[in-house]
Protein backbone atom coordinates (compact mmCIF):
# COMPACT_ATOMS: atom_id res chain seq x y z
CA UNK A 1 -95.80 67.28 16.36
CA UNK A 2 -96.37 64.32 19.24
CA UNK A 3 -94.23 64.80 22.32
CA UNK A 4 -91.74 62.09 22.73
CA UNK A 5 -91.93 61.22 26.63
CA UNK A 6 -91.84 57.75 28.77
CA UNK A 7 -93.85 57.71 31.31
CA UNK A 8 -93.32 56.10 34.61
CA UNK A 9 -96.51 54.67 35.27
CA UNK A 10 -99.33 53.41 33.44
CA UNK A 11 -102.87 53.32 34.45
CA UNK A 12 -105.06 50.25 33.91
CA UNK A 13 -108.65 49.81 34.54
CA UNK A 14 -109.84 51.12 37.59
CA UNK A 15 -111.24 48.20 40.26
CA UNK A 16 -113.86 49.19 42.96
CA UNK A 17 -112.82 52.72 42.30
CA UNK A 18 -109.01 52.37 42.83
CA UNK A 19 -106.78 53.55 40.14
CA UNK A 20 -104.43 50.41 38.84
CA UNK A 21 -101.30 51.73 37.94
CA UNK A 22 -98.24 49.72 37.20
CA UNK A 23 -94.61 50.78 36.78
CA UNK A 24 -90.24 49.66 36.75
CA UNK A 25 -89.87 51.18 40.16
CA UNK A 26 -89.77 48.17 42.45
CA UNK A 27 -86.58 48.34 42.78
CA UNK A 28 -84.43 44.64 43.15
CA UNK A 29 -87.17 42.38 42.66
CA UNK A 30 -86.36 38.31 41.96
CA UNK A 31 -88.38 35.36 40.46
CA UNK A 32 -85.83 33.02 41.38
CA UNK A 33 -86.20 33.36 45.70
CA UNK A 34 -86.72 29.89 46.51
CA UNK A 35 -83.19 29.01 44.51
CA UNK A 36 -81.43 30.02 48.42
CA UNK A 37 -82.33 26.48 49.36
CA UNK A 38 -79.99 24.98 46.62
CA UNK A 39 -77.19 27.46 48.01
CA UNK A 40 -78.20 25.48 50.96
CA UNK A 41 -77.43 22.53 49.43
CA UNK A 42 -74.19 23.60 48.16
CA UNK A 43 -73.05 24.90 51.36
CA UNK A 44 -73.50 20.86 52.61
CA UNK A 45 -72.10 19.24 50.22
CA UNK A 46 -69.89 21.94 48.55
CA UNK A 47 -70.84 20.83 45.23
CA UNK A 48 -69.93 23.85 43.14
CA UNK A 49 -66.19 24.08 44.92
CA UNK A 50 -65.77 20.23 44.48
CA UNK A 51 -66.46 20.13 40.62
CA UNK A 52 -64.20 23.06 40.37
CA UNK A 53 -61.18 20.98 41.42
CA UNK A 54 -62.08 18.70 38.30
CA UNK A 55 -61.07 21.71 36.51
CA UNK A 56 -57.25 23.35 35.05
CA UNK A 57 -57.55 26.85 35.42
CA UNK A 58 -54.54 28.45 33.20
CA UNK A 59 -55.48 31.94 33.51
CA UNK A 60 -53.41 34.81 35.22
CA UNK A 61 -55.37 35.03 38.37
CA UNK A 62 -54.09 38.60 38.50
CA UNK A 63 -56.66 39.43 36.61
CA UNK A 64 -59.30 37.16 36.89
CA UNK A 65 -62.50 39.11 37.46
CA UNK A 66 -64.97 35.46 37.46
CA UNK A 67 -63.49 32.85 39.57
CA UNK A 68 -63.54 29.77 37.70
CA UNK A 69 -66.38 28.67 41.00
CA UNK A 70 -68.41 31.25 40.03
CA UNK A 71 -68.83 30.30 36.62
CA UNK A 72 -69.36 27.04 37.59
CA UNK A 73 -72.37 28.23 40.21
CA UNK A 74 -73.38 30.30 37.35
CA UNK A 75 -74.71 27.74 34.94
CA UNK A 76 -75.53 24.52 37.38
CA UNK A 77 -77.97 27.18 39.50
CA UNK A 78 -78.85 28.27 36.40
CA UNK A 79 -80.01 24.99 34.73
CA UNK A 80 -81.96 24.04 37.80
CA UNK A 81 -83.99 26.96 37.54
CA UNK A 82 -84.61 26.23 34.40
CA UNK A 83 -82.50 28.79 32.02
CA UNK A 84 -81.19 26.15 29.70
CA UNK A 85 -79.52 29.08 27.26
CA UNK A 86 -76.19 31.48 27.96
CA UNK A 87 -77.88 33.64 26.93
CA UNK A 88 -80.16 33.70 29.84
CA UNK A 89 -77.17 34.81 31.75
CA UNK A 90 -76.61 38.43 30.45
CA UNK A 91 -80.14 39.08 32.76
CA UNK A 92 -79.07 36.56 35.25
CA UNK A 93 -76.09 37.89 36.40
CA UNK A 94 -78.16 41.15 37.69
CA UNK A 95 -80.60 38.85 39.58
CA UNK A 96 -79.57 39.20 43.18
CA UNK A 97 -80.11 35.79 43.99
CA UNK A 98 -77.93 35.16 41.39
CA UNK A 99 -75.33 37.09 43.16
CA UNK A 100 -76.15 35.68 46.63
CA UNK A 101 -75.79 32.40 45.36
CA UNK A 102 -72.51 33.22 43.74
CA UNK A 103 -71.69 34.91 47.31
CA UNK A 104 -70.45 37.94 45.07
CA UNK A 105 -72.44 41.44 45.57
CA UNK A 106 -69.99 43.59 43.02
CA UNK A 107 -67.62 43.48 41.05
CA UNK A 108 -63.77 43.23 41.90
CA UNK A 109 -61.54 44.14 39.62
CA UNK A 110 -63.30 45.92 36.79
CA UNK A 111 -66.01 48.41 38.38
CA UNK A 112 -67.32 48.45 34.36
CA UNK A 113 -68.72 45.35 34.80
CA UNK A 114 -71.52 43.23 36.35
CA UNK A 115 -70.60 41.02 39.66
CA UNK A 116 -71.49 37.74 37.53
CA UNK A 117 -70.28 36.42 34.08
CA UNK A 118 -72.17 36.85 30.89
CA UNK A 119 -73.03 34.68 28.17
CA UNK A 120 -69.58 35.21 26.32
CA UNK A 121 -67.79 34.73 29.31
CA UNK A 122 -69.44 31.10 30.25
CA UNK A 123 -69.28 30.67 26.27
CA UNK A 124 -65.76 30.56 26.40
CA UNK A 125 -65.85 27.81 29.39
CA UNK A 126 -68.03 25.48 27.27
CA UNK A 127 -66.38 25.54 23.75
CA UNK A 128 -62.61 24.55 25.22
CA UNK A 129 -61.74 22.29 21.53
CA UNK A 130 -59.03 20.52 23.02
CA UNK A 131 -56.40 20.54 26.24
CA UNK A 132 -54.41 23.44 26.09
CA UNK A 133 -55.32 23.81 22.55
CA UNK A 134 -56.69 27.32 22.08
CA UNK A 135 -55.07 31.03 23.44
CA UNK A 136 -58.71 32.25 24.60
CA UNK A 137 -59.66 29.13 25.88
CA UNK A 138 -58.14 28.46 29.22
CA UNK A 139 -60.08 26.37 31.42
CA UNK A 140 -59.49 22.47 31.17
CA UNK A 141 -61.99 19.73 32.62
CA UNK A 142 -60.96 16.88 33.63
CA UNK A 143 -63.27 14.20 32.62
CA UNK A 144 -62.17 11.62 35.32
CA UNK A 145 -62.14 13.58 38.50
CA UNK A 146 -65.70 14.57 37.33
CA UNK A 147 -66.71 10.91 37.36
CA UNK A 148 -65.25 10.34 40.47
CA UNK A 149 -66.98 12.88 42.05
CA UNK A 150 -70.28 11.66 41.14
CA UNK A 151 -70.48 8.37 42.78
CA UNK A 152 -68.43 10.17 46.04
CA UNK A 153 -71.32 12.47 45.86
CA UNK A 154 -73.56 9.16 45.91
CA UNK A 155 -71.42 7.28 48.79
CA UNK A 156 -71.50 10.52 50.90
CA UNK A 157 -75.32 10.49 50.77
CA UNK A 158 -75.51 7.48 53.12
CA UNK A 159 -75.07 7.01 56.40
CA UNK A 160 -73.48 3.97 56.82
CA UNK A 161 -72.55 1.15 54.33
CA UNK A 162 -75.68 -0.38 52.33
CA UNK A 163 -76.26 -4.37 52.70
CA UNK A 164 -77.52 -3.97 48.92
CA UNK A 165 -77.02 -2.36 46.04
CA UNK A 166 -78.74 -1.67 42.51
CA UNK A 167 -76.81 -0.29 39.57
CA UNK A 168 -79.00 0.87 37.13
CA UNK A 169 -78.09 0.53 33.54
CA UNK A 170 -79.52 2.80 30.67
CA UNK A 171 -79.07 4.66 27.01
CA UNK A 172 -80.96 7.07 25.32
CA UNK A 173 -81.16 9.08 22.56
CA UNK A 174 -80.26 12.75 21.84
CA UNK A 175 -81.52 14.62 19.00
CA UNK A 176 -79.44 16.12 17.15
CA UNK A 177 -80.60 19.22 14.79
CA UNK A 178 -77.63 20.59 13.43
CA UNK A 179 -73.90 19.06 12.13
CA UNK A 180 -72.66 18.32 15.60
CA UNK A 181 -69.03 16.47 16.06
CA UNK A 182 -69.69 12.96 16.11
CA UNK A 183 -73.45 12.42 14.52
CA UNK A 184 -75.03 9.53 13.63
CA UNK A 185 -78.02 8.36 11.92
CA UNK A 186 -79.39 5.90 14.34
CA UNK A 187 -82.03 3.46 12.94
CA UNK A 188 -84.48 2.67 16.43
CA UNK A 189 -84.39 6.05 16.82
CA UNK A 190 -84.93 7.16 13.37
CA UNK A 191 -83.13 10.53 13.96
CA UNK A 192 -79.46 11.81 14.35
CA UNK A 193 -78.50 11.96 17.79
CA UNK A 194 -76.16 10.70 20.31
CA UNK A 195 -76.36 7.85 22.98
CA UNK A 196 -75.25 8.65 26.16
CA UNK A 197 -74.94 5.66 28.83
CA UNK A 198 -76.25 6.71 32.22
CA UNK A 199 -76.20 4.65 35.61
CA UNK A 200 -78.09 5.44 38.39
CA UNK A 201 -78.59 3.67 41.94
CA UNK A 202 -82.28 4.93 43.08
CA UNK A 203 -82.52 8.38 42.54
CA UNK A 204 -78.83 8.67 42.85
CA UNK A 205 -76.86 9.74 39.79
CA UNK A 206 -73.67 7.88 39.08
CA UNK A 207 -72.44 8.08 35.58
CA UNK A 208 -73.57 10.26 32.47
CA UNK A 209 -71.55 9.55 29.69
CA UNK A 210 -72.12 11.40 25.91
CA UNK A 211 -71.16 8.70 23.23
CA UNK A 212 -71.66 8.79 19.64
CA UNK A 213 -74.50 7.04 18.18
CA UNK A 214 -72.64 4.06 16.30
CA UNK A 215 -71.93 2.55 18.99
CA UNK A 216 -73.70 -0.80 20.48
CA UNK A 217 -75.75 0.26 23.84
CA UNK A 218 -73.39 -1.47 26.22
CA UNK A 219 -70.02 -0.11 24.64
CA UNK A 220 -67.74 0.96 27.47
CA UNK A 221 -70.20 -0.32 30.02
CA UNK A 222 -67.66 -3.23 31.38
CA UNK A 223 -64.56 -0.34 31.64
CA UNK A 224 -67.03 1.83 33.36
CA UNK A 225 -68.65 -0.34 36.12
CA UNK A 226 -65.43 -1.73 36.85
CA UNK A 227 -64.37 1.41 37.73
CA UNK A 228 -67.13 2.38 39.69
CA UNK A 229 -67.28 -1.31 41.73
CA UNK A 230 -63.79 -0.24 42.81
CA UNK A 231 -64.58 2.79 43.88
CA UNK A 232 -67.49 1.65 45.64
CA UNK A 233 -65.90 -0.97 47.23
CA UNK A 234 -63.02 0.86 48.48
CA UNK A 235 -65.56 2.82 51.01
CA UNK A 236 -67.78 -0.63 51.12
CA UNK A 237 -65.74 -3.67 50.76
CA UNK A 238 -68.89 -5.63 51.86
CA UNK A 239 -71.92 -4.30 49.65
CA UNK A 240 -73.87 -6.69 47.30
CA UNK A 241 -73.66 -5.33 43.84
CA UNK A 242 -76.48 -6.09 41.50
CA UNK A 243 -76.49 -4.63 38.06
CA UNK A 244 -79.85 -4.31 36.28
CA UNK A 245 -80.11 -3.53 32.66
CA UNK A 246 -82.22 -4.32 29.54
CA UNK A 247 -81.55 -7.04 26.82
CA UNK A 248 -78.81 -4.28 25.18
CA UNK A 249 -76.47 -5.24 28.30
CA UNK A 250 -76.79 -8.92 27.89
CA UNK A 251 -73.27 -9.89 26.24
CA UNK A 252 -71.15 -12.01 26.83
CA UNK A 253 -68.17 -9.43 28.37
CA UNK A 254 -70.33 -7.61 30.39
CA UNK A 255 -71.74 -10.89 32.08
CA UNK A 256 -68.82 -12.55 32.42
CA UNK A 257 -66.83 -9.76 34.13
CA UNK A 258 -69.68 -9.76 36.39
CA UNK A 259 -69.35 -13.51 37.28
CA UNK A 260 -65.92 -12.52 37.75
CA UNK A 261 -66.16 -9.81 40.06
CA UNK A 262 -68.42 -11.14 42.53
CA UNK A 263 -71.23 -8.83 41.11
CA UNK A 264 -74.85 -10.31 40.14
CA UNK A 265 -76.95 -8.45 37.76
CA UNK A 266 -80.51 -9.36 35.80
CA UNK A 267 -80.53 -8.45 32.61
CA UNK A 268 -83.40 -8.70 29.98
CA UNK A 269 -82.84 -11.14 27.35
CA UNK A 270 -83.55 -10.34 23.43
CA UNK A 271 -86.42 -13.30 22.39
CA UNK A 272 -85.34 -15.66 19.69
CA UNK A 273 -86.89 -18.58 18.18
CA UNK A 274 -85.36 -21.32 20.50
CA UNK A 275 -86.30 -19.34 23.75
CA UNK A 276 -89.79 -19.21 22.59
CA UNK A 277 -89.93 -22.90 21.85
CA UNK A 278 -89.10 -23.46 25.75
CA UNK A 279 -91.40 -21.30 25.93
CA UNK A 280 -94.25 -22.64 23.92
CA UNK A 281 -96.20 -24.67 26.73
CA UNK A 282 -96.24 -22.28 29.51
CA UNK A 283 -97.82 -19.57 27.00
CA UNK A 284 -100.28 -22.38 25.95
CA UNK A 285 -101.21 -21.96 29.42
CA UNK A 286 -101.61 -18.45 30.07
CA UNK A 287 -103.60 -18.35 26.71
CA UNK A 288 -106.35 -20.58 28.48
CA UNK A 289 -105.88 -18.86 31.46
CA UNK A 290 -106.27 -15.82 29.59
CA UNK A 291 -109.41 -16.97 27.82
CA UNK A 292 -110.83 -18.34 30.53
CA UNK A 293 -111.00 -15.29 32.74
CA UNK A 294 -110.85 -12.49 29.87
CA UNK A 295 -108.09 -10.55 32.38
CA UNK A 296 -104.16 -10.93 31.25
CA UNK A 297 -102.69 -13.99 32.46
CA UNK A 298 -99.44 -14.72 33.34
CA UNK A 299 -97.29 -17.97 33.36
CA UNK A 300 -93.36 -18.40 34.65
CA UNK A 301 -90.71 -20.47 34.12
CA UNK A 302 -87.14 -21.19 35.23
CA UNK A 303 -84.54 -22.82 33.40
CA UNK A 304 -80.69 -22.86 32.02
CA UNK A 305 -79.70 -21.91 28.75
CA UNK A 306 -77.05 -21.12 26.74
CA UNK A 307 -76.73 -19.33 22.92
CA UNK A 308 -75.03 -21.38 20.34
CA UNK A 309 -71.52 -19.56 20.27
CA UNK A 310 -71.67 -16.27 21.77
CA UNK A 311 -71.84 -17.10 25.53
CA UNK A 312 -68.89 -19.06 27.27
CA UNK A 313 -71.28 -20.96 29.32
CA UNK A 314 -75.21 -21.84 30.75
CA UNK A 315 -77.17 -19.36 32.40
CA UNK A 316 -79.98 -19.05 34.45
CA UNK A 317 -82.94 -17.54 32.28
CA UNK A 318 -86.35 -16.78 33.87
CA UNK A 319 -89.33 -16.56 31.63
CA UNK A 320 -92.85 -15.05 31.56
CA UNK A 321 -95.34 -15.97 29.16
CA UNK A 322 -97.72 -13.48 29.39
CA UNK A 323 -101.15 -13.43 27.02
CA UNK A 324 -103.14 -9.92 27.35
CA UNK A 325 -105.80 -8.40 24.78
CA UNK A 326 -105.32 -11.51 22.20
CA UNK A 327 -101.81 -11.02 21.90
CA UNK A 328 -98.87 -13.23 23.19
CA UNK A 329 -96.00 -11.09 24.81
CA UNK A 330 -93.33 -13.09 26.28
CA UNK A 331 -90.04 -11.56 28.05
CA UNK A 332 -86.86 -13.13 29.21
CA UNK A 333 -84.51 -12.25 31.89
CA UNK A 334 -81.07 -13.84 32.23
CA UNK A 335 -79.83 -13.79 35.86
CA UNK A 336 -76.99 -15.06 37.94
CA UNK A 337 -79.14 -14.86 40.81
CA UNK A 338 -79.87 -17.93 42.47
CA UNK A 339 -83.51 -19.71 42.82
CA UNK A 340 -83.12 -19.79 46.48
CA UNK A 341 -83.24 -16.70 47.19
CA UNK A 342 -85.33 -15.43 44.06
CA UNK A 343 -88.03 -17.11 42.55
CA UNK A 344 -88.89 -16.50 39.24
CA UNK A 345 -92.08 -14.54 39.30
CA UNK A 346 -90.65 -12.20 42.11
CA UNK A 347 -87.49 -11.82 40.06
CA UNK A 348 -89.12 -10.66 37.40
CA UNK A 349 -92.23 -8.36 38.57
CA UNK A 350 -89.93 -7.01 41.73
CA UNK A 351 -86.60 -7.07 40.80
CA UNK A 352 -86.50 -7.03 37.65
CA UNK A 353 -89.26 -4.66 36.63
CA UNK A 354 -88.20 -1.95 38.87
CA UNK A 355 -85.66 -0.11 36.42
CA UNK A 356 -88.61 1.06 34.68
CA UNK A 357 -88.16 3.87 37.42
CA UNK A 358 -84.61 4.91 36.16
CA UNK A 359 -86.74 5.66 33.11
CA UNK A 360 -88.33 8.80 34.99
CA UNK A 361 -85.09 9.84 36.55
CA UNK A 362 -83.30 9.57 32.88
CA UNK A 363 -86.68 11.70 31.68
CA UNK A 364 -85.94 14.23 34.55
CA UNK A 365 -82.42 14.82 33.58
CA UNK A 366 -83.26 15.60 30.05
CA UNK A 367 -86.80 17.03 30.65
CA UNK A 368 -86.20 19.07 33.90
CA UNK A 369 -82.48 19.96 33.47
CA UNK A 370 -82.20 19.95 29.46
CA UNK A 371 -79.08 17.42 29.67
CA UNK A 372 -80.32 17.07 26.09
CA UNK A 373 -78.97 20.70 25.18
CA UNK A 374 -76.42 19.21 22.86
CA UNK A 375 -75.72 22.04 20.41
CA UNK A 376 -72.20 23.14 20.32
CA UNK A 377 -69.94 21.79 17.72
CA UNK A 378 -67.85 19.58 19.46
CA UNK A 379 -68.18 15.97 21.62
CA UNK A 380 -66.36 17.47 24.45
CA UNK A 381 -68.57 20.57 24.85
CA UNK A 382 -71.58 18.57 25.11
CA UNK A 383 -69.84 16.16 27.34
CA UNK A 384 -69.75 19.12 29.71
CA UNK A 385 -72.85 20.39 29.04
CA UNK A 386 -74.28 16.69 29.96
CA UNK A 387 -71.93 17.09 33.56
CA UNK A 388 -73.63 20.67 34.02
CA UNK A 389 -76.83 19.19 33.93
CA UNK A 390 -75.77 15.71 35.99
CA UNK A 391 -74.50 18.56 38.86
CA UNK A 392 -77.74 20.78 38.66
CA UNK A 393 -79.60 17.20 39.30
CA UNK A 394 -77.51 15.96 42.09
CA UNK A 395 -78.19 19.28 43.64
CA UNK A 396 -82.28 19.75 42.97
CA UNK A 397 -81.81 15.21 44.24
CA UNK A 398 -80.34 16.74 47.35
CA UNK A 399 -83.20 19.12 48.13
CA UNK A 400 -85.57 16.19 48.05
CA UNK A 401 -83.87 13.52 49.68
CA UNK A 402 -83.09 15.86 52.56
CA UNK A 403 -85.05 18.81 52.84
CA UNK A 404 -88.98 17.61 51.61
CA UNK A 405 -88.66 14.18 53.08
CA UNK A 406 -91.84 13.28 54.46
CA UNK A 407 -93.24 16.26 53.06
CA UNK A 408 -95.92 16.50 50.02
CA UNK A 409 -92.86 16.98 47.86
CA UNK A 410 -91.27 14.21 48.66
CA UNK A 411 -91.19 12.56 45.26
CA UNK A 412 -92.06 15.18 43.52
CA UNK A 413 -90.31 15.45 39.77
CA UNK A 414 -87.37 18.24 39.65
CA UNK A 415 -89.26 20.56 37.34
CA UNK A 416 -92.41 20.52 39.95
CA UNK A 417 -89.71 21.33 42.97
CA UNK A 418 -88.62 24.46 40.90
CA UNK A 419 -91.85 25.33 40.02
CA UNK A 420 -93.04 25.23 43.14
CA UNK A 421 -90.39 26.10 45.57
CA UNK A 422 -87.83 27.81 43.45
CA UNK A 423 -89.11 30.01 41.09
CA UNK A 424 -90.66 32.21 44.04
CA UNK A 425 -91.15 36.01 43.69
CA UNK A 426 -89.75 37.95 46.16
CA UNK A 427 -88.42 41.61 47.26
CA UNK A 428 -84.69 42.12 47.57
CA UNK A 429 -83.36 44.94 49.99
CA UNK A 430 -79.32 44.80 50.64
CA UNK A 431 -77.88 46.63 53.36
CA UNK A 432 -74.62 46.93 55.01
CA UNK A 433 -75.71 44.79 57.11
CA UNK A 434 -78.03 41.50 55.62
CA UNK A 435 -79.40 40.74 52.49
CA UNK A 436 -83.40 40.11 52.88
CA UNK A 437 -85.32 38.55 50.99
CA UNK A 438 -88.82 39.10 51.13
CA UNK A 439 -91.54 36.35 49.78
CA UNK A 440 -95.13 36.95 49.86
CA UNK A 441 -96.71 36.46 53.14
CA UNK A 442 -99.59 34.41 51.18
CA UNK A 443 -96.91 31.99 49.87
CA UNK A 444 -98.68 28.36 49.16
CA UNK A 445 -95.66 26.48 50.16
CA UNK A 446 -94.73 28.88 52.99
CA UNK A 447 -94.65 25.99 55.64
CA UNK A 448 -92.70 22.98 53.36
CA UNK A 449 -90.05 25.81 51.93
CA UNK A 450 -89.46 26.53 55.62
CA UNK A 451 -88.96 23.46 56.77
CA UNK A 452 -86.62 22.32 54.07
CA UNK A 453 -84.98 25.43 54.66
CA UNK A 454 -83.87 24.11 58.46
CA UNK A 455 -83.44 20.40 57.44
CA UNK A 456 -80.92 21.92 54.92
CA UNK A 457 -79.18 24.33 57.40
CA UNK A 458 -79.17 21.95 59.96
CA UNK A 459 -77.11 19.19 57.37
CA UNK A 460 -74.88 22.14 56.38
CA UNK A 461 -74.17 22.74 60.14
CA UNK A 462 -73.34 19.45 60.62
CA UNK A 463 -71.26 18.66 58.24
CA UNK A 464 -69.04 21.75 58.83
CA UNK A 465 -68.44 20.65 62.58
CA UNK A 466 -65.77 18.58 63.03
CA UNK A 467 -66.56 15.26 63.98
């Protein structure tokens, strides 16, 4: 009869006449080393303590063994370093950085238990179906302090007041896979999903808002940016506001709140038969061009228009007949900017052109920080699953903008700073004393993790002095 026994090491093939022998002895050992700068971060900006406050807590703190904080930490840490799942968490929350980031060694009230919530715990902080609504399901959000706190979090990050300022406007879809509260069939997409409405400024995140998928692409985008102008302007009564969108945003509300607000904005312009007529003898022109040279060609113009009934009044539209490969392709931008101080080929290829880049930052949300995880049952669950992600990417934005500027990281994607910086392997020893963490001395990124690692304290320092 075998012997049952488990060995504690195992022997591998010998090299250069050294035994290789591997075994579960290590003691605390952590893939996720580099994640100390975003405690960094948090320390600055105290990210995971102000998103708290957005939250109703209505359990008896008397016995309370995961501070609603904590949970909080829990799953934005967790999503930028990539653990998308809860159930990541019931390994996670015996990963020492985990607990170092949570500043929370052991447990406190129930010795039974680990220092850091499980999956059923943080389960219970997602699926809240409704305010005050459910006996095991005690933690509120409130959706309007959260959106608050993202464009504070994006005022804070400068210095002083902006002369300018670029509002990115943007949907995209969701898939959906399952038989999710509000789905949709949604034609362009050809799927079910939903269509959340995101705004960015730069890099900077301002708004990410879950909507259902029947819904136009600008729905609820004049009662949101009039919201955030006002809060903007509160802190910078004197910023130029432009809004930038594609041919989606171009109605008639949206524009003419604009005009009324003392905002500008250049949105595209859906091409219709008329626009194409005034169109027809500049792309004449680029076609010769085109043919002449047998390199794409390009030919602008500038004039007013207005539709037949659904705008209140003429607009500035600039044009660009374009002929490339055989093909016409002509675009139109409607603007409220003026000619003087924008011509129309630099409107176009500089001003206008640029929110392809809120494309990438939109791609990094839902590609690096899986703000596309929408599969609980309910709209407001994957509301907050889409402000878990929006924190984790204000957070990994943070790193970047302050710790690997001017550094070969310095626009480098979120999933390549965890990859490279984060997810670093290290050995953990905790005394009475410290808690070190010790990375390989052969580290790669040794020299930019350090130096992020300063920049970071140094911000955290300074922000905690009084002024």
């Amino acid at each position: 009869m075998p012997t049952q026994c488990s060995p504690k090491l195992f022997e591998f093939k010998a090299v250069e006449r050294r035994s290789v022998v591997a075994g579960f002895d290590g003691g605390d050992i952590t893939s996720n080393a580099g994640a100390l700068l975003l405690g960094q971060v948090d320390r600055g900006i105290s990210l995971v303590r102000r998103f708290a406050e957005c939250f109703i807590d209505r359990r008896d703190h008397r016995y309370v063994e995961h501070r609603l904080e904590t949970l909080l930490g829990q799953r934005i840490f967790g999503l930028a370093l990539g653990y998308e799942d809860l159930n990541d968490h019931d390994e996670l929350r015996k990963d020492p950085t985990f607990k170092a980031l949570a500043g929370k060694l052991a447990p406190e009230l129930r010795l039974n238990c680990e220092a850091l919530a499980g999956k059923s715990t943080l389960n219970r902080l997602e699926h809240t179906p409704k305010r005050h609504g459910a006996k095991y399901h005690k933690i509120d959000c409130d959706g309007a302090r959260v959106d608050a706190l993202l464009v504070e979090l994006f005022l804070e990050a400068h210095e002083r007041a902006p002369r300018e300022i670029v509002l990115d406007l943007d949907n995209t879809d969701i898939p959906l896979f399952g038989m999710q509260e509000g789905r949709f069939f949604h034609g362009y997409y050809d799927e079910y999903c939903y269509l959340p409405l995101y705004v960015f400024c730069g890099r900077h995140l301002l708004l990410a808002r879950q909507r259902q998928a029947n819904v136009a692409g600008a729905d609820g985008a004049v009662e949101e940016m009039a919201r955030m102008v006002a809060q903007i302007r509160r802190r910078w009564p004197r910023v130029r506001i432009i809004l930038r969108a594609d041919s989606g945003f171009s109605n008639e509300p949206l524009m003419a709140w604009c005009e009324l607000s003392r905002v500008d904005y250049a949105f595209g312009l859906a091409r219709n038969p008329r626009l194409q007529a005034a169109l027809a003898e500049e792309m004449a022109a680029a076609k010769r061009l085109c043919e002449a040279s047998g390199k794409p060609a390009r030919v602008f113009r500038d004039f007013r228009y207005e539709t037949l009934d659904s705008w209140s009044r003429e607009r500035r539209v600039v044009a660009k007949a374009e002929f490339t490969a055989g093909e016409a392709n002509p675009r139109f931008v409607v603007t409220s900017l003026k000619r003087s101080e924008c011509k129309a080929k630099y409107l176009y290829e500089k001003v206008y052109c640029a929110r392809g880049e809120m494309e990438n930052r939109i791609k990094e949300c839902q590609l690096d920080l899986y703000a596309d995880r929408t599969s609980t049952a309910t709209m407001r669950a994957n509301q907050l699953r889409l402000w878990f992600a929006s924190m984790a990417y204000v957070l990994m934005c943070t790193v970047r903008r302050i710790g690997l500027n001017h550094t070969p990281f310095a626009k480098a994607s979120c999933g390549t700073i965890r990859l490279k910086l984060l997810k670093i392997g290290a050995l953990v020893r905790i005394s009475v004393r410290r808690i070190k963490v010790a990375m390989a001395s052969s580290c790669t990124v040794a020299g930019t993790w350090s130096t992020a690692a300063v920049r970071l304290n140094a911000a955290a320092q300074a922000r905690a002095s009084p002024a």
